[in-house]
Protein backbone atom coordinates (compact mmCIF):
# COMPACT_ATOMS: atom_id res chain seq x y z
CA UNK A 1 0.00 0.00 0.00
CA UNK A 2 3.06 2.38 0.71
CA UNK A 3 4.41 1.69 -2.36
CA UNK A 4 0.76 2.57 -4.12
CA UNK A 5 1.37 5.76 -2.38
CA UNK A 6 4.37 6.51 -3.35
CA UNK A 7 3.59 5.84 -7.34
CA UNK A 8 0.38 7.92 -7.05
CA UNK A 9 2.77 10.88 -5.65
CA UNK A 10 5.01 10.47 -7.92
CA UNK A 11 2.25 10.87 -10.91
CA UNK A 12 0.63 13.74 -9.05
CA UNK A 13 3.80 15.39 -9.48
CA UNK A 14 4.59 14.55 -13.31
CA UNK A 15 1.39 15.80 -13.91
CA UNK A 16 1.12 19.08 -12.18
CA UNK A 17 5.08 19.77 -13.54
CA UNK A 18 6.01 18.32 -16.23
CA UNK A 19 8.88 15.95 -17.43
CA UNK A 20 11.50 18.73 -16.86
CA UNK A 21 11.67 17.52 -13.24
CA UNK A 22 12.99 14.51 -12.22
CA UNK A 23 11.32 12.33 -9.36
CA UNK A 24 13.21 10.05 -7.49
CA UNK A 25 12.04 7.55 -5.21
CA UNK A 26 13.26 4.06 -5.23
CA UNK A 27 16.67 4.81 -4.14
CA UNK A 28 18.73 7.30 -1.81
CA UNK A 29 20.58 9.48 -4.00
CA UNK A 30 23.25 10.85 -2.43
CA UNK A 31 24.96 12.09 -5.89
CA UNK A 32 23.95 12.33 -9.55
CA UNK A 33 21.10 14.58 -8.83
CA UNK A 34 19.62 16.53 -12.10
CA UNK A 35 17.95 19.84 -10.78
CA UNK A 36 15.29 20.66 -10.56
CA UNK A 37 14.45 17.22 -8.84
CA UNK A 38 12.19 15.78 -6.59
CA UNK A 39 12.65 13.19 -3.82
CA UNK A 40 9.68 11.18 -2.34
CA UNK A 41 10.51 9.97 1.53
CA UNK A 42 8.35 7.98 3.40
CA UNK A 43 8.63 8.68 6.92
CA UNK A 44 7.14 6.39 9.59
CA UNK A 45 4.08 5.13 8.76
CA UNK A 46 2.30 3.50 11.39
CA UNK A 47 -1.50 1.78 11.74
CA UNK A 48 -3.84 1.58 14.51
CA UNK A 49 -6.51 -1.41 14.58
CA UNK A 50 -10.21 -0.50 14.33
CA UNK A 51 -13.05 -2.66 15.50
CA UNK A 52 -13.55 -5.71 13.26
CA UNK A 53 -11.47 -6.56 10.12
CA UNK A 54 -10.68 -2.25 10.05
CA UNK A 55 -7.25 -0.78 10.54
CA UNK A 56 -6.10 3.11 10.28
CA UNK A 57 -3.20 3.38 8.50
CA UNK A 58 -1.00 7.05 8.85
CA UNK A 59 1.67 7.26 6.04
CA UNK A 60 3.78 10.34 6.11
CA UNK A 61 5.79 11.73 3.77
CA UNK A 62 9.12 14.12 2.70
CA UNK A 63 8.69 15.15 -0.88
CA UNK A 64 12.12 17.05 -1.05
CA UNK A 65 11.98 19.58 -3.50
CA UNK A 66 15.75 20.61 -4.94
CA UNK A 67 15.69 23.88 -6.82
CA UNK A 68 17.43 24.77 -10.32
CA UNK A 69 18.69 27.76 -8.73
CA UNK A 70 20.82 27.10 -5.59
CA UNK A 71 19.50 29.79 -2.94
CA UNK A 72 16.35 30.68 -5.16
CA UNK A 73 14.10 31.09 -1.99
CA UNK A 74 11.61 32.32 -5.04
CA UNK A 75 11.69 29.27 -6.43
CA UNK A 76 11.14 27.30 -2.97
CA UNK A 77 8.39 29.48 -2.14
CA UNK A 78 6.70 29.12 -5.27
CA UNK A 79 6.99 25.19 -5.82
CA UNK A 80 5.69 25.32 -1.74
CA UNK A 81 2.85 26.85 -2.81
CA UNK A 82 2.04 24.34 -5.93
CA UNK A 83 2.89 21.76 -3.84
CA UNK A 84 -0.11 22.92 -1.26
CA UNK A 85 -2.24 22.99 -4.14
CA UNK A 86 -1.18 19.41 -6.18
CA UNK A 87 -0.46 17.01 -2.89
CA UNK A 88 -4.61 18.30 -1.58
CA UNK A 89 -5.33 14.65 -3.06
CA UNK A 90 -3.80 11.86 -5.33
CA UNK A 91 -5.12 9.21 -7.49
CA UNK A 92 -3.54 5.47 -7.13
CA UNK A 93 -2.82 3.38 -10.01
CA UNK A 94 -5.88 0.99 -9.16
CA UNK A 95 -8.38 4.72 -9.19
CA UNK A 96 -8.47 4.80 -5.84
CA UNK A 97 -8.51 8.97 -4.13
CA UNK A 98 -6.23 9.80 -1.06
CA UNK A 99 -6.55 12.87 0.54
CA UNK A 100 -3.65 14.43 2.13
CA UNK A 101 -3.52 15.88 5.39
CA UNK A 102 -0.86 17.83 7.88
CA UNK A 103 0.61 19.95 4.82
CA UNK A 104 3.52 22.24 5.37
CA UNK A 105 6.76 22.66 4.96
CA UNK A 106 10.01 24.04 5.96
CA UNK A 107 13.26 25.03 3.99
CA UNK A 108 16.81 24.00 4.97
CA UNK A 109 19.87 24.58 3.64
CA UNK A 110 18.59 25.68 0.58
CA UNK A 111 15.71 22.70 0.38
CA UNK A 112 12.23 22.16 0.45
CA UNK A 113 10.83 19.79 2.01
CA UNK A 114 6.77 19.57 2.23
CA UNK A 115 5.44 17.36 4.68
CA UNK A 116 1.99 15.73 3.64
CA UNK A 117 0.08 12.43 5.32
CA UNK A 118 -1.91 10.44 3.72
CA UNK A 119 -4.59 8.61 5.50
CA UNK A 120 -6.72 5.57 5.00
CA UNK A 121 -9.23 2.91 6.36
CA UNK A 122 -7.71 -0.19 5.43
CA UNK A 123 -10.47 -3.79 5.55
CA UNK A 124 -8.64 -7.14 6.07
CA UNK A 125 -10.25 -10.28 5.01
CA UNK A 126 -12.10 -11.18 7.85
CA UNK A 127 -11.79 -14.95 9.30
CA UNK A 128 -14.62 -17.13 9.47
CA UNK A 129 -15.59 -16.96 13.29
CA UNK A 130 -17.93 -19.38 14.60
CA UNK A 131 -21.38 -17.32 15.42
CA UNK A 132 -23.05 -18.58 18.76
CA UNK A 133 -25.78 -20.79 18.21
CA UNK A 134 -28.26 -20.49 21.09
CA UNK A 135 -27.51 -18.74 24.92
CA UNK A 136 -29.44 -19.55 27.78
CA UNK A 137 -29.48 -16.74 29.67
CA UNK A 138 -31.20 -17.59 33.62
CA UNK A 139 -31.15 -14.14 35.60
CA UNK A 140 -32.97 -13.83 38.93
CA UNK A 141 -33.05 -10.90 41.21
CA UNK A 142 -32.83 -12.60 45.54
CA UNK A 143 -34.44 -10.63 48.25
């Protein structure tokens, strides 16, 4: 499901700017970086059971935005605003709409990095339980 995430990010962001920025993802690029770039970190997700077969699942996220222009604080104000804007919600591959949540971001050392969360209800495949046939139930008040 992360990784669903992560691809329906990643298409968010080819779609709202083009092929002129490069996404990165699958790896930790350390060097080789071709600005303007993007880099998509997933945080710590974590998931809280619900009643039944229902879990809540919180996936947060780093997209790292690094400019064309070293020191452009233009340019990181600018793509923090689109970024508001495009990570509102994203599509999955399989149609699926996530809406983000906790947007905002920060700049250091001449990065962006936007903060978003994105939230679900996830349903396991409930186990056959046995149901109760009958109860017998004998309740009597003394005094």
């Amino acid at each position: 499901m992360v990784n669903d995430i992560v691809n329906g990010i990643s298409i968010k962001l080819n779609l709202v700017f083009g092929d002129n920025v490069k996404i990165y993802y699958d790896e930790d690029v350390k060097q080789g970086l071709t600005e303007p770039c993007f880099f998509i970190m997933v945080l710590n997700p974590s998931e809280n059971k619900m009643l039944g077969s229902r879990a809540f699942r919180n996936v947060p996220f780093n997209v790292h935005y690094f400019p064309a222009v070293n020191g452009s604080n233009l340019e990181l104000q600018t793509m923090a605003s689109d970024l508001y804007e495009a990570m509102r919600s994203i599509t999955l591959v399989n149609g699926d709409i996530v809406n983000g949540s906790r947007l905002r971001h920060e700049v250091n050392d001449g990065i962006l990095h936007f903060f978003v969360n994105f939230n679900m209800f996830i349903n396991y495949e409930s186990t056959d339980e046995l149901d109760m046939e009958t109860l017998t139930v004998n309740n009597s008040v003394k005094g």
